[in-house]
C-alpha atoms as a PDB file:
ATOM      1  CA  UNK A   1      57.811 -34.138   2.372  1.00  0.00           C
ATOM      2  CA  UNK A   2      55.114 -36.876   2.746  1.00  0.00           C
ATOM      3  CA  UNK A   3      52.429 -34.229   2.386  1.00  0.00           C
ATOM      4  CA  UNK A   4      53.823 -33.274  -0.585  1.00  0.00           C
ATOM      5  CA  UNK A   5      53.726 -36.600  -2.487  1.00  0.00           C
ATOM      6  CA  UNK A   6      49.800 -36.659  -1.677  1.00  0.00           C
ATOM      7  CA  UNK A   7      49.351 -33.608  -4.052  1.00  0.00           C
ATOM      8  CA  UNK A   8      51.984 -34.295  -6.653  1.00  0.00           C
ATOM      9  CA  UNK A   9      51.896 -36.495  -9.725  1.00  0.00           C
ATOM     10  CA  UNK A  10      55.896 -35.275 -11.175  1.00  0.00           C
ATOM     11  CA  UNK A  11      54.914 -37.656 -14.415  1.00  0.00           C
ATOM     12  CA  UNK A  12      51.534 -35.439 -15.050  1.00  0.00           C
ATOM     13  CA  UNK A  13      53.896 -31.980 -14.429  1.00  0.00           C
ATOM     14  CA  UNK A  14      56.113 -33.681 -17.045  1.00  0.00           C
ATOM     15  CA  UNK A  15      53.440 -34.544 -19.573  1.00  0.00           C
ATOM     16  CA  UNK A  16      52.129 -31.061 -19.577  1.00  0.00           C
ATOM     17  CA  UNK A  17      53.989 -30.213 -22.768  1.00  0.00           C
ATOM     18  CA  UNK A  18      53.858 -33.584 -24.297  1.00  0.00           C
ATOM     19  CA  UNK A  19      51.066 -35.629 -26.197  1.00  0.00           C
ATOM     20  CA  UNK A  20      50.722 -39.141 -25.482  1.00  0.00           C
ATOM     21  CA  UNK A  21      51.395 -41.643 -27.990  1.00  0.00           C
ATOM     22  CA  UNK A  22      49.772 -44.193 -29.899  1.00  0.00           C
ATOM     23  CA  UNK A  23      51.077 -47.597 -31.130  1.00  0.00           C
ATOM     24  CA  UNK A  24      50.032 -49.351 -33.925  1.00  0.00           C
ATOM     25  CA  UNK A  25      47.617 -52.334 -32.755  1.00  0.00           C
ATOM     26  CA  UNK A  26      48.467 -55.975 -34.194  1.00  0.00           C
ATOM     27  CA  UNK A  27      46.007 -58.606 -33.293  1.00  0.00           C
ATOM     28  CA  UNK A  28      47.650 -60.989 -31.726  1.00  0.00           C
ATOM     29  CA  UNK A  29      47.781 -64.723 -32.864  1.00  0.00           C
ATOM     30  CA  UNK A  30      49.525 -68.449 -32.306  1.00  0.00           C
ATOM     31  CA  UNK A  31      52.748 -68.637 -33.620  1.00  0.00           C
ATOM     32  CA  UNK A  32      53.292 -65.097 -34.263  1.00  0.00           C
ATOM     33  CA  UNK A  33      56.512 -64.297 -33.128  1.00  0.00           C
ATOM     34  CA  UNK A  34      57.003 -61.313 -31.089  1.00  0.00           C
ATOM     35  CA  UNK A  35      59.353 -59.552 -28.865  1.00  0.00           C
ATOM     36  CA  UNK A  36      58.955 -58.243 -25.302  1.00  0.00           C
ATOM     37  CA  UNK A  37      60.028 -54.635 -25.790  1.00  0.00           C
ATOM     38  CA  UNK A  38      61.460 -54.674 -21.864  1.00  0.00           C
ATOM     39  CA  UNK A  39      63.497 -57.406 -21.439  1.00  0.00           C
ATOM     40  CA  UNK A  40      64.482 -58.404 -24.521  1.00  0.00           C
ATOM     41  CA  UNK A  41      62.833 -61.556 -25.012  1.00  0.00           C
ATOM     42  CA  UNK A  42      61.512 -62.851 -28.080  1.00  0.00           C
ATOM     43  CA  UNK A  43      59.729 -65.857 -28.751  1.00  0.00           C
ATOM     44  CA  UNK A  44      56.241 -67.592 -30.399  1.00  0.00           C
ATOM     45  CA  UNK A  45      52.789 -67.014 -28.933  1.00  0.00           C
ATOM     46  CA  UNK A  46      51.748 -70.209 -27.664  1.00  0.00           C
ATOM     47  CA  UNK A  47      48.955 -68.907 -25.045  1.00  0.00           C
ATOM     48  CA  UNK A  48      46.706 -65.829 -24.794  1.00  0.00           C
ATOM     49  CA  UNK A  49      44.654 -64.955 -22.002  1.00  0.00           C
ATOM     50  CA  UNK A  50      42.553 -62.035 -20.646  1.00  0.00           C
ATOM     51  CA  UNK A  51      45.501 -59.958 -19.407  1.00  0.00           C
ATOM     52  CA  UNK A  52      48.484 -61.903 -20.414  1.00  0.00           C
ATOM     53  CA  UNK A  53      50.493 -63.363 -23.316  1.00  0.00           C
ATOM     54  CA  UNK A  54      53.043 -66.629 -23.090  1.00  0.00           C
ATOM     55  CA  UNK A  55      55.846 -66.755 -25.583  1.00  0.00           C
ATOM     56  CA  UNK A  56      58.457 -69.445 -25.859  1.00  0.00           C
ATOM     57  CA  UNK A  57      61.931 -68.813 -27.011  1.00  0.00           C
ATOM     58  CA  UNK A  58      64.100 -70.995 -29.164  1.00  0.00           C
ATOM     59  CA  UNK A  59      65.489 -72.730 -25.785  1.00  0.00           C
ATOM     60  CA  UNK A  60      61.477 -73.621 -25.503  1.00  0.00           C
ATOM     61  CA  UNK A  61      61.360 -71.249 -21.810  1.00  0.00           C
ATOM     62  CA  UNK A  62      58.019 -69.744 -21.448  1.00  0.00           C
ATOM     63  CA  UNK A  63      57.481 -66.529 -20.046  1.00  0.00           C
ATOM     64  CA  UNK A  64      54.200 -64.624 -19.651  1.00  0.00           C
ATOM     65  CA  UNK A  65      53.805 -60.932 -20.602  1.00  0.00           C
ATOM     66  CA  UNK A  66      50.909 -58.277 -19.849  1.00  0.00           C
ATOM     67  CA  UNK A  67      49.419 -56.509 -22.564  1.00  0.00           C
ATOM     68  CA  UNK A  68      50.543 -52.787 -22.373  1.00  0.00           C
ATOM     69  CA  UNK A  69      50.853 -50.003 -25.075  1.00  0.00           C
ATOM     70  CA  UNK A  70      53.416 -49.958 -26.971  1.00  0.00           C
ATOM     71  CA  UNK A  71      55.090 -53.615 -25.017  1.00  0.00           C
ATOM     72  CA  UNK A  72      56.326 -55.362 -28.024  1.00  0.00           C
ATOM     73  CA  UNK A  73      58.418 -55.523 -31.191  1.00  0.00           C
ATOM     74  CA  UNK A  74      57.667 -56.820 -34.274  1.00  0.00           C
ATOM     75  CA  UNK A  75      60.387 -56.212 -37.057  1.00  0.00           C
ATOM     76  CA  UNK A  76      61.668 -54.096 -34.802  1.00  0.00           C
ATOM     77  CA  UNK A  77      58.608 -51.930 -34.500  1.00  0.00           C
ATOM     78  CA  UNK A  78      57.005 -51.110 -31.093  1.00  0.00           C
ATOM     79  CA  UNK A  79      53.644 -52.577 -31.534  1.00  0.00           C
ATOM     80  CA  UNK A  80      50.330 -52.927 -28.677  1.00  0.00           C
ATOM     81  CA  UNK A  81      49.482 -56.370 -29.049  1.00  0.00           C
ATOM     82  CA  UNK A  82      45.519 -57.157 -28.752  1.00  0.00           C
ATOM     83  CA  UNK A  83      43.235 -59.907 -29.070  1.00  0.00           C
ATOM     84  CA  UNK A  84      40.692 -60.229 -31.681  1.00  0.00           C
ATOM     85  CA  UNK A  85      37.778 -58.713 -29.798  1.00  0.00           C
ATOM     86  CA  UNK A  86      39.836 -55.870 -28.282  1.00  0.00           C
ATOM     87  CA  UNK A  87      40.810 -53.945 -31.544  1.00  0.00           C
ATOM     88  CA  UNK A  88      40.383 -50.700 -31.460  1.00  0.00           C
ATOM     89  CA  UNK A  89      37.496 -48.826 -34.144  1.00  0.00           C
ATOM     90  CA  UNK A  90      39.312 -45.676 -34.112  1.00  0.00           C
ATOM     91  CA  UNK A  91      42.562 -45.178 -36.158  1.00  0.00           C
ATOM     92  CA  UNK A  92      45.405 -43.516 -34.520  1.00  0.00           C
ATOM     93  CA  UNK A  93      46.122 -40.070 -35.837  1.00  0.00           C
ATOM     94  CA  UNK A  94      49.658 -39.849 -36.991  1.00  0.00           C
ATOM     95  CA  UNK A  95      51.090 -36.869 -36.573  1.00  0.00           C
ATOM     96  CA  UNK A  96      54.722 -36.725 -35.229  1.00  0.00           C
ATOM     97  CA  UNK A  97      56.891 -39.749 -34.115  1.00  0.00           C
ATOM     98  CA  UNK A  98      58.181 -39.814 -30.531  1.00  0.00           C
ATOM     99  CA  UNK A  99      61.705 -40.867 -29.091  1.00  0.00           C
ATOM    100  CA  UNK A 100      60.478 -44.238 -28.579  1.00  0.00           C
ATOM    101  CA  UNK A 101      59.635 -44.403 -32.596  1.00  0.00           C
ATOM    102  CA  UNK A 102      55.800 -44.542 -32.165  1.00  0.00           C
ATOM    103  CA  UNK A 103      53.106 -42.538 -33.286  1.00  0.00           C
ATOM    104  CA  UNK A 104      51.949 -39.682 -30.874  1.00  0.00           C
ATOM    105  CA  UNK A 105      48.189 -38.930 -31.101  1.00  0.00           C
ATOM    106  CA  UNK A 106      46.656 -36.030 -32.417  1.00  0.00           C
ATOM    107  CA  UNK A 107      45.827 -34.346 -29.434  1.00  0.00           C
ATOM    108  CA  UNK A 108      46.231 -34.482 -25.223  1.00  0.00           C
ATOM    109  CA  UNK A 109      44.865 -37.697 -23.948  1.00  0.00           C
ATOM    110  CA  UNK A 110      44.027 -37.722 -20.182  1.00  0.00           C
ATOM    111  CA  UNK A 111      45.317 -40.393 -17.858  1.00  0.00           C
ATOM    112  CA  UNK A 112      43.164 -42.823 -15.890  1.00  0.00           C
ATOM    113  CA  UNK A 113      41.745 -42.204 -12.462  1.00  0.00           C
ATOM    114  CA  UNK A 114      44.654 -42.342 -10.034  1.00  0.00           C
ATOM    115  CA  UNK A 115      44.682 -45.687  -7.949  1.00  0.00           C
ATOM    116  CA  UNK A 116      46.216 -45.557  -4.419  1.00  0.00           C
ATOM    117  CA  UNK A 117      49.332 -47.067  -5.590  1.00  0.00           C
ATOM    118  CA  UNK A 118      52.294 -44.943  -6.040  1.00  0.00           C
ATOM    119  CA  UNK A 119      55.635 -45.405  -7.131  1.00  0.00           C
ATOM    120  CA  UNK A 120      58.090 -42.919  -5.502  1.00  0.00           C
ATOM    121  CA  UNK A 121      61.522 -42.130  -7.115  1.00  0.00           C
ATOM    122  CA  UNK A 122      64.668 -40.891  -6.151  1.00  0.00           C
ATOM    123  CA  UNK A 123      65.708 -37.469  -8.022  1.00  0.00           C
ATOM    124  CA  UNK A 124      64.668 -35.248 -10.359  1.00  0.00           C
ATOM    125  CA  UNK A 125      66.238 -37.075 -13.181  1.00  0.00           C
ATOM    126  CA  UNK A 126      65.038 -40.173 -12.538  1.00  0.00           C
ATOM    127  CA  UNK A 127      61.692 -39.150 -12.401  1.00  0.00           C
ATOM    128  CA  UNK A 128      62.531 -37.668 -16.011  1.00  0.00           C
ATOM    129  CA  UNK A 129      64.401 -40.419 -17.239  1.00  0.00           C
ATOM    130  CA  UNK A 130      60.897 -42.490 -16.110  1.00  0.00           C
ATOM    131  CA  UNK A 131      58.459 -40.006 -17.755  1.00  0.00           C
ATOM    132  CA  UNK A 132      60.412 -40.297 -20.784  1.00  0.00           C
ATOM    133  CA  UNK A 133      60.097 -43.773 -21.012  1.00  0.00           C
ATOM    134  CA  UNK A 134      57.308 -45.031 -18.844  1.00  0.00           C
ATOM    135  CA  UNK A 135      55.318 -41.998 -18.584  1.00  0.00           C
ATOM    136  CA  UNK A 136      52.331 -43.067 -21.080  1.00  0.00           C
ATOM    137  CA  UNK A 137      52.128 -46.875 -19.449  1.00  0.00           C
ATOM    138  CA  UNK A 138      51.727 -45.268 -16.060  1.00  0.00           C
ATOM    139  CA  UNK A 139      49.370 -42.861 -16.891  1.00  0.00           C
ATOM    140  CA  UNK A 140      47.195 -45.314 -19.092  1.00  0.00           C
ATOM    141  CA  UNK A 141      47.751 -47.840 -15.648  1.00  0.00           C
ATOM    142  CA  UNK A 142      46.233 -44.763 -13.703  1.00  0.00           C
ATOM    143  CA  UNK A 143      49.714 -44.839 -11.624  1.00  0.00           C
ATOM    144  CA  UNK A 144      50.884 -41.606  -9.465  1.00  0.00           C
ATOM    145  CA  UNK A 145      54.872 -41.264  -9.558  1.00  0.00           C
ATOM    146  CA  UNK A 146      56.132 -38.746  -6.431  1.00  0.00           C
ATOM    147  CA  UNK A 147      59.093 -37.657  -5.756  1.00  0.00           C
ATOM    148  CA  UNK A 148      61.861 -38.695  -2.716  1.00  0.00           C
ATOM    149  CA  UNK A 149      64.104 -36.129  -1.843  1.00  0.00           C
ATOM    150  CA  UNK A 150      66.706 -38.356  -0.566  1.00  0.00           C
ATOM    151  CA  UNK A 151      65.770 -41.117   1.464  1.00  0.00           C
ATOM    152  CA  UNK A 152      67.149 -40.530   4.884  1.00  0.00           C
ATOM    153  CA  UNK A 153      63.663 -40.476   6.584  1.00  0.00           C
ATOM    154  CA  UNK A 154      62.686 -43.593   3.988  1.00  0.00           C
ATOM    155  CA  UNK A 155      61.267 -45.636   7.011  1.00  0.00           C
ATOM    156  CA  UNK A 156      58.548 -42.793   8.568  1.00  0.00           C
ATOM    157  CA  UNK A 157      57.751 -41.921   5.057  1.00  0.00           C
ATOM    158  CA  UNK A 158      56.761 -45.700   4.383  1.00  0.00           C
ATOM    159  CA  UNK A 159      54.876 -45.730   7.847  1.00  0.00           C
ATOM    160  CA  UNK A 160      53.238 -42.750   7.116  1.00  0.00           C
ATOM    161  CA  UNK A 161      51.625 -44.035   3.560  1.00  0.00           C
ATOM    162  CA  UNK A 162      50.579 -47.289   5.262  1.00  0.00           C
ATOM    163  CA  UNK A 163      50.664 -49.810   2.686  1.00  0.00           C
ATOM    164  CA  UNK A 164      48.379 -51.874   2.005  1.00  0.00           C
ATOM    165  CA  UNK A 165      46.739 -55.215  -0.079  1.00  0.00           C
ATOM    166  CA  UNK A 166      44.714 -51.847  -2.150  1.00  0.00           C
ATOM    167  CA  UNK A 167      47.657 -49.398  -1.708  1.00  0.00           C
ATOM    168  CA  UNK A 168      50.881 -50.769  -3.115  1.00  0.00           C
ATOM    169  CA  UNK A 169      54.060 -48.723  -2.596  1.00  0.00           C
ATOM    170  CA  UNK A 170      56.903 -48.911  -5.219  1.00  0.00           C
ATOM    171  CA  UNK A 171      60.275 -47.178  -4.471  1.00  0.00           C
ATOM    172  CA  UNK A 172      63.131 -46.633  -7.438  1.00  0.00           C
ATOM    173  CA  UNK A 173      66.506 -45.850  -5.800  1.00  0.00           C
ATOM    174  CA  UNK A 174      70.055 -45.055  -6.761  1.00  0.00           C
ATOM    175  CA  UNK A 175      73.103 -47.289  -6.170  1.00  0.00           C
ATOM    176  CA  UNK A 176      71.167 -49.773  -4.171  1.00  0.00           C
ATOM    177  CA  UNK A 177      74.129 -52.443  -3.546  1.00  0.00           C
ATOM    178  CA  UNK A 178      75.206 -54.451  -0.962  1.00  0.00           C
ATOM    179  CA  UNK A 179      76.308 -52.831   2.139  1.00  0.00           C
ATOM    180  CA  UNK A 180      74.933 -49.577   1.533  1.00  0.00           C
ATOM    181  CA  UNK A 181      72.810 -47.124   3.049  1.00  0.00           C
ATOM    182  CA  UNK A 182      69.954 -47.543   0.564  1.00  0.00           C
ATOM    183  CA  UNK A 183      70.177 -51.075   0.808  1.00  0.00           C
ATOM    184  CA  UNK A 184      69.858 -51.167   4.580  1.00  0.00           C
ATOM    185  CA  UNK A 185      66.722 -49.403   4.374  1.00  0.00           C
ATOM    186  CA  UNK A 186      65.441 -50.909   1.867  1.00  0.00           C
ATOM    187  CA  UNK A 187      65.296 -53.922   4.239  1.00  0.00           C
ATOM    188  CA  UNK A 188      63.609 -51.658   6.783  1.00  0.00           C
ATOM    189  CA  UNK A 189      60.479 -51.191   4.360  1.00  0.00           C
ATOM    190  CA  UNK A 190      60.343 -53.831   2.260  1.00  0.00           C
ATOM    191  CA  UNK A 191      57.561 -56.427   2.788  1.00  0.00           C
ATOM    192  CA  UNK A 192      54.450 -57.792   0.834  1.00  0.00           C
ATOM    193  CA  UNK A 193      53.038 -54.100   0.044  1.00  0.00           C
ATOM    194  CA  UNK A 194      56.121 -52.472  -0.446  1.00  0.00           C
ATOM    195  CA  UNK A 195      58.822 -53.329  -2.883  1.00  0.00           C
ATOM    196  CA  UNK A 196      62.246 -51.290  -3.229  1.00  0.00           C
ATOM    197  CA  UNK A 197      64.113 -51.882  -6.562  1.00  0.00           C
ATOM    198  CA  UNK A 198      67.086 -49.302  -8.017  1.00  0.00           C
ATOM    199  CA  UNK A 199      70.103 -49.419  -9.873  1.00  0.00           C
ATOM    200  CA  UNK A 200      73.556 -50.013  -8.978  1.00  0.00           C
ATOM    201  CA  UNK A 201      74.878 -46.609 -10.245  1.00  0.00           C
ATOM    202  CA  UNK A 202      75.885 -43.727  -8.566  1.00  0.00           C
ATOM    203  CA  UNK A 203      73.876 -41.469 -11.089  1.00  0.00           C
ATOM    204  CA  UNK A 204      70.494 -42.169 -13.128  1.00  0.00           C
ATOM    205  CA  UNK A 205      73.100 -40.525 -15.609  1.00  0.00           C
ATOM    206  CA  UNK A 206      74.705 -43.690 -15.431  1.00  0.00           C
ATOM    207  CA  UNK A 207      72.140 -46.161 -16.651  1.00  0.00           C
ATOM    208  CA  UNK A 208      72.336 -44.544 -19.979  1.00  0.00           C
ATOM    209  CA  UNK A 209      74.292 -46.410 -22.442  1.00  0.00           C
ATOM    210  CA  UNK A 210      77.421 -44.347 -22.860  1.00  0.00           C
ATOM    211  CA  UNK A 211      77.438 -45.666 -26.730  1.00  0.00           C
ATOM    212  CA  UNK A 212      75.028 -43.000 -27.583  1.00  0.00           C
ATOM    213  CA  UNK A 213      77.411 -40.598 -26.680  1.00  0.00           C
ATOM    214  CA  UNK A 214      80.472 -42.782 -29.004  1.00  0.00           C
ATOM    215  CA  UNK A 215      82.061 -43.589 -25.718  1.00  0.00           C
ATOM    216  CA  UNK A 216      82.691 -47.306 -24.702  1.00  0.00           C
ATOM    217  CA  UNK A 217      82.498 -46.570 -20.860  1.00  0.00           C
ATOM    218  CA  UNK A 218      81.280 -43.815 -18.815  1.00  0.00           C
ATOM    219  CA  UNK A 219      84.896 -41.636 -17.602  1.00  0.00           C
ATOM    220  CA  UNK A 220      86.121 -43.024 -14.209  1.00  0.00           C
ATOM    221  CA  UNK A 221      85.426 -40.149 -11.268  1.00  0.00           C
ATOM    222  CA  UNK A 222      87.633 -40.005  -8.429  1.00  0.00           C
ATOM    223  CA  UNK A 223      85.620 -40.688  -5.165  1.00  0.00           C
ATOM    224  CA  UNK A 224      85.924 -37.572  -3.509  1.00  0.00           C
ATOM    225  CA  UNK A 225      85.029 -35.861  -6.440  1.00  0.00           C
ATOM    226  CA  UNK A 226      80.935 -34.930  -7.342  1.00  0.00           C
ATOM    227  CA  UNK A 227      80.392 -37.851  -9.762  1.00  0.00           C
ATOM    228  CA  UNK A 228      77.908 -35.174 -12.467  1.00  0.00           C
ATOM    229  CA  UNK A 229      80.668 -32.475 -12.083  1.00  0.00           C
ATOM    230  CA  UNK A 230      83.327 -35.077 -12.699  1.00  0.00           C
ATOM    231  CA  UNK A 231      81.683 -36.611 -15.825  1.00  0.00           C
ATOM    232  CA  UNK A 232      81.096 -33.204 -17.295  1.00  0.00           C
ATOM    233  CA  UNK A 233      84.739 -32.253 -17.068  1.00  0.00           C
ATOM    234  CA  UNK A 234      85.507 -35.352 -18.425  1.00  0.00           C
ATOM    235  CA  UNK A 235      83.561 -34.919 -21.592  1.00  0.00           C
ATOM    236  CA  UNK A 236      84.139 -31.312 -21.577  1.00  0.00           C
ATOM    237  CA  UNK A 237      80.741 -30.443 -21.744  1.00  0.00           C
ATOM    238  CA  UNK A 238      78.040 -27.769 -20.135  1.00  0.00           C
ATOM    239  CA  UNK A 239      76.768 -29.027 -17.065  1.00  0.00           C
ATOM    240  CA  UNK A 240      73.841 -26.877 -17.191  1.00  0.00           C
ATOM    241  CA  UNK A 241      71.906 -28.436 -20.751  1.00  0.00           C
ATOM    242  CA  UNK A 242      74.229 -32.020 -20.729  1.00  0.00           C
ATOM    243  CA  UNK A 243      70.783 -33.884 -19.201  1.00  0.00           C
ATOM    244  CA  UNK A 244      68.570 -32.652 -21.523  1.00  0.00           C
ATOM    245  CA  UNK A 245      70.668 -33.343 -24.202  1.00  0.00           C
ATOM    246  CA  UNK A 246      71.603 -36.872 -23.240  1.00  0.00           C
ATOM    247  CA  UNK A 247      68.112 -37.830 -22.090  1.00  0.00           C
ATOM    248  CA  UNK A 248      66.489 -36.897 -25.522  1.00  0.00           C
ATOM    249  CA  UNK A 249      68.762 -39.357 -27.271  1.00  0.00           C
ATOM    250  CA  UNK A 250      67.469 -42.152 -25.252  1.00  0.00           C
ATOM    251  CA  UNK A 251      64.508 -43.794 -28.624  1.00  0.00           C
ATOM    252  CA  UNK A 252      64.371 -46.949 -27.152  1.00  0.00           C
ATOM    253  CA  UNK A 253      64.208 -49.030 -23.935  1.00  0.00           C
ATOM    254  CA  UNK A 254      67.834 -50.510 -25.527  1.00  0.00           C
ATOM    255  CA  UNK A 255      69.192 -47.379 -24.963  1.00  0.00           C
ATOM    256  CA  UNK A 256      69.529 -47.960 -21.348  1.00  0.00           C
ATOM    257  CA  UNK A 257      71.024 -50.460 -19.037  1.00  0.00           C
ATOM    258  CA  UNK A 258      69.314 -53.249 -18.055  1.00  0.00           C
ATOM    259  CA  UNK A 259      69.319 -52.888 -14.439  1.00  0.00           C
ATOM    260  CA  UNK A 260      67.554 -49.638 -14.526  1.00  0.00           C
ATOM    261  CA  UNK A 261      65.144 -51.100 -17.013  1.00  0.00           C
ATOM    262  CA  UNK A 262      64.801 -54.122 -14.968  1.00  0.00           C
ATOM    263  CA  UNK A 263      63.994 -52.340 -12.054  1.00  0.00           C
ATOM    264  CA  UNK A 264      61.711 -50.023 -12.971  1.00  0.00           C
ATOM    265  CA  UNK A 265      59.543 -52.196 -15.424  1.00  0.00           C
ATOM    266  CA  UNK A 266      59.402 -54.660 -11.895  1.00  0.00           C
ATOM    267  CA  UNK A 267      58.294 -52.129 -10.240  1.00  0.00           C
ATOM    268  CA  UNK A 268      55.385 -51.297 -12.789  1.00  0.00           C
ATOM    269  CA  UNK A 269      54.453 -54.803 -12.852  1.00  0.00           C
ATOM    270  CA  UNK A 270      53.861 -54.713  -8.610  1.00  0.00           C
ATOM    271  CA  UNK A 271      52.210 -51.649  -8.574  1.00  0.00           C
ATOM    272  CA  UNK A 272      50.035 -52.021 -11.529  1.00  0.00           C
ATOM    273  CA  UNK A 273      49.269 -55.704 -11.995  1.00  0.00           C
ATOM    274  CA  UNK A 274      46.413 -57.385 -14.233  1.00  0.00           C
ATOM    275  CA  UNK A 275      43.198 -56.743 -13.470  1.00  0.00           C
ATOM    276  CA  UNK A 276      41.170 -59.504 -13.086  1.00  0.00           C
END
């Protein structure tokens, strides 16, 4: 399994049939207001540095955010923020919109040079849930995602990577909550080069806001019961296409639950921080 994740990049086998997409740039300026496209929060720019900018909200907090394709709203438009000597000279190509509303580009865009940082996640739905979202900030951040299948040998995995201060380990898991088995070994690995976030659900399925499906709550499935098999029957659908079909109407980072988004954008921020 570990020699696997060496070789495998599941975000760039993902990406093979998509195009990445572009954002239109805004140059970014004091007292525009803006919103983080993430978490939610929307405030004026009182501070711009290098990598980084501050917004205050109407409560007057101040929070800093990282300049990243595609990070921010304005009228409700996914914008990339950039200062005044960072604009781009080329015009993006518009030629189709994406499910997160922006602009792809004309043609294949490579990613960066791989760092040694990874970010491994649990399941194959995850990992396309991710790509979906994330895919184009990780790639642009030059960030490998691998696969875990399962995480029962989690702690010789982590040894075997040895983390580092230049090789950062991130590690998305499912229904990590108190008591549990993923929590307990999250405890096992965690330390200052390794950070474990996930999701209180029992299924990735499950961080999908089950509004965009006209339902006000996911169905309840009885324990002993497979909880994908048990939704299905619920909602009387095909197991075999209902991912596909539900992941493609996630447009938006709103579209999800905030604990997933929480703890995957946390993870991107460890993995791939500012460069100085």
């Amino acid at each position: 399994m570990v020699g696997e994740r060496v070789t495998r990049d599941i975000l760039e086998e993902f990406a093979e049939q998509r195009r990445k997409p572009t954002y239109r740039e805004v140059t970014v300026a004091l007292g525009m207001v803006v919103e983080d496209r993430a978490s939610g929060f929307c405030g004026d720019v009182v501070k711009v540095s290098i990598e980084a900018v501050t917004l205050r909200d109407r409560r007057g907090d101040h929070r800093h955010f990282r300049f990243k394709a595609g990070g921010f709203l304005i009228d409700g438009r996914p914008v990339s923020l950039v200062r005044a000597d960072q604009r781009s000279t080329m015009a993006p190509a518009a030629t189709r919109t994406t499910n997160s509303g922006s602009v792809a580009a004309a043609g294949p865009v490579r990613a960066k040079v791989a760092k040694a940082n990874r970010i491994w996640v649990e399941g194959k739905h995850d990992a396309e849930l991710v790509e979906h979202v994330w895919g184009d900030d990780l790639r642009d951040a030059g960030i490998v995602v691998e696969p875990l299948h399962g995480i029962d040998d989690l702690v010789a995995a982590v040894r075997d990577f040895q983390p580092g201060p230049t090789r950062r380990l991130g590690i998305l898991v499912d229904h990590l909550v108190a008591g549990s088995k993923e929590q307990r070994l999250a405890a096992q690995v965690s330390g200052p080069h390794v950070l474990v976030t996930g999701h209180p659900f029992v299924d990735v399925w499950e961080g999908v806001r089950p509004k965009l499906l006209g339902l006000e709550s996911w169905p309840t499935v009885p324990r002993d019961q497979p909880w994908k098999a048990g939704i299905c029957a619920a909602l009387g659908v095909d197991p075999s296409n209902f991912w596909p079909r539900l992941r493609a109407k996630v447009r938006t980072f709103a579209d999800l639950r905030p604990e997933l988004v929480g703890a995957v954008e946390e993870l991107i921020d460890f993995v791939a921080p500012p460069e100085d």
